[in-house]
Protein backbone atom coordinates (compact mmCIF):
# COMPACT_ATOMS: atom_id res chain seq x y z
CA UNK A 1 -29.51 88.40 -159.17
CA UNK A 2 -26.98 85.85 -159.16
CA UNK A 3 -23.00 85.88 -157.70
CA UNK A 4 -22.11 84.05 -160.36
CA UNK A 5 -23.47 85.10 -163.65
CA UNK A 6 -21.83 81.52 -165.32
CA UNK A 7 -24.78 79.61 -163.39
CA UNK A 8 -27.71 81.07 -165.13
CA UNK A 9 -28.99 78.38 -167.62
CA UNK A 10 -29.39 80.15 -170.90
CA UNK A 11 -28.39 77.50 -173.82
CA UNK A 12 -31.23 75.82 -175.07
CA UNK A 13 -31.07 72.20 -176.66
CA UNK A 14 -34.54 70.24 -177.68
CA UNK A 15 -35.44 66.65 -177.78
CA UNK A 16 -38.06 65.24 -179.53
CA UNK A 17 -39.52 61.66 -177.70
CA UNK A 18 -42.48 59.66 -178.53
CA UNK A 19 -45.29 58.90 -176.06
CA UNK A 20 -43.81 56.21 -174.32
CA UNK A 21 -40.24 57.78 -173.69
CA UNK A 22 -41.99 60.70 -172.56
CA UNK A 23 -44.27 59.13 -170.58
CA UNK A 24 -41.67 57.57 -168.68
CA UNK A 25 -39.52 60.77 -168.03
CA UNK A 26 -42.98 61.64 -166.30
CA UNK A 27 -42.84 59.43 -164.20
CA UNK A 28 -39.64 59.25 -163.35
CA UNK A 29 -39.97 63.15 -162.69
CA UNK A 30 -43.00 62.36 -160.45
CA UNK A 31 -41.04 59.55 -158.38
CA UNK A 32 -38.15 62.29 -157.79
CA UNK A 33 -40.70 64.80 -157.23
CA UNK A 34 -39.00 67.63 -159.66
CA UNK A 35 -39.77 68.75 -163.09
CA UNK A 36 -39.28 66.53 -166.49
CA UNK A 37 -36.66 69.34 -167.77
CA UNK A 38 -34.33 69.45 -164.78
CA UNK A 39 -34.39 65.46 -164.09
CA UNK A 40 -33.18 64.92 -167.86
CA UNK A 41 -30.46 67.89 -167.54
CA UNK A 42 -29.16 66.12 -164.42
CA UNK A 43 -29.14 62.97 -166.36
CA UNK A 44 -27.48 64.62 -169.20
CA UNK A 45 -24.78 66.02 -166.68
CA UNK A 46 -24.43 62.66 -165.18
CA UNK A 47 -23.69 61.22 -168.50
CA UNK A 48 -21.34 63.20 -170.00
CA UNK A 49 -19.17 63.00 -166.28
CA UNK A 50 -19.59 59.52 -167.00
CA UNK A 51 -18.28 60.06 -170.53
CA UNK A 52 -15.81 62.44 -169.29
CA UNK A 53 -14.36 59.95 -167.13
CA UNK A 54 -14.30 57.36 -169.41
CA UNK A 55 -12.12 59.62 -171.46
CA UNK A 56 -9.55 59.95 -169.11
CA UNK A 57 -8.93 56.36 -168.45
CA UNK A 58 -8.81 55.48 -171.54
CA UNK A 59 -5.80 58.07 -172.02
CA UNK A 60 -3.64 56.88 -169.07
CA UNK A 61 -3.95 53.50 -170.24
């Protein structure tokens, strides 16, 4: 099914939001035209490059 078995998405990590934080991931998801689920794991992914990044400055400094 896939080449690379390592791609398949199979962890599973829950937030809980009120109405007005998920009402705005619903929108945003609309906007971007994709689902609510896979616009906040690409934001999670962006983050923690972000973080990730961050990291490594902070050690060559």
């Amino acid at each position: 099914m896939y080449a690379d078995p390592t791609h398949l998405r199979t962890k599973i990590i829950k937030v809980r939001l009120n109405d007005d934080e998920r009402d705005l991931v619903d929108a945003l998801a609309r906007i971007n035209k994709t689902q609510p689920a896979v616009l906040l794991r690409d934001l999670v992914l962006q983050g923690l490059a972000l973080f990730e990044q961050g990291s490594e400055e902070k050690r060559v400094a």
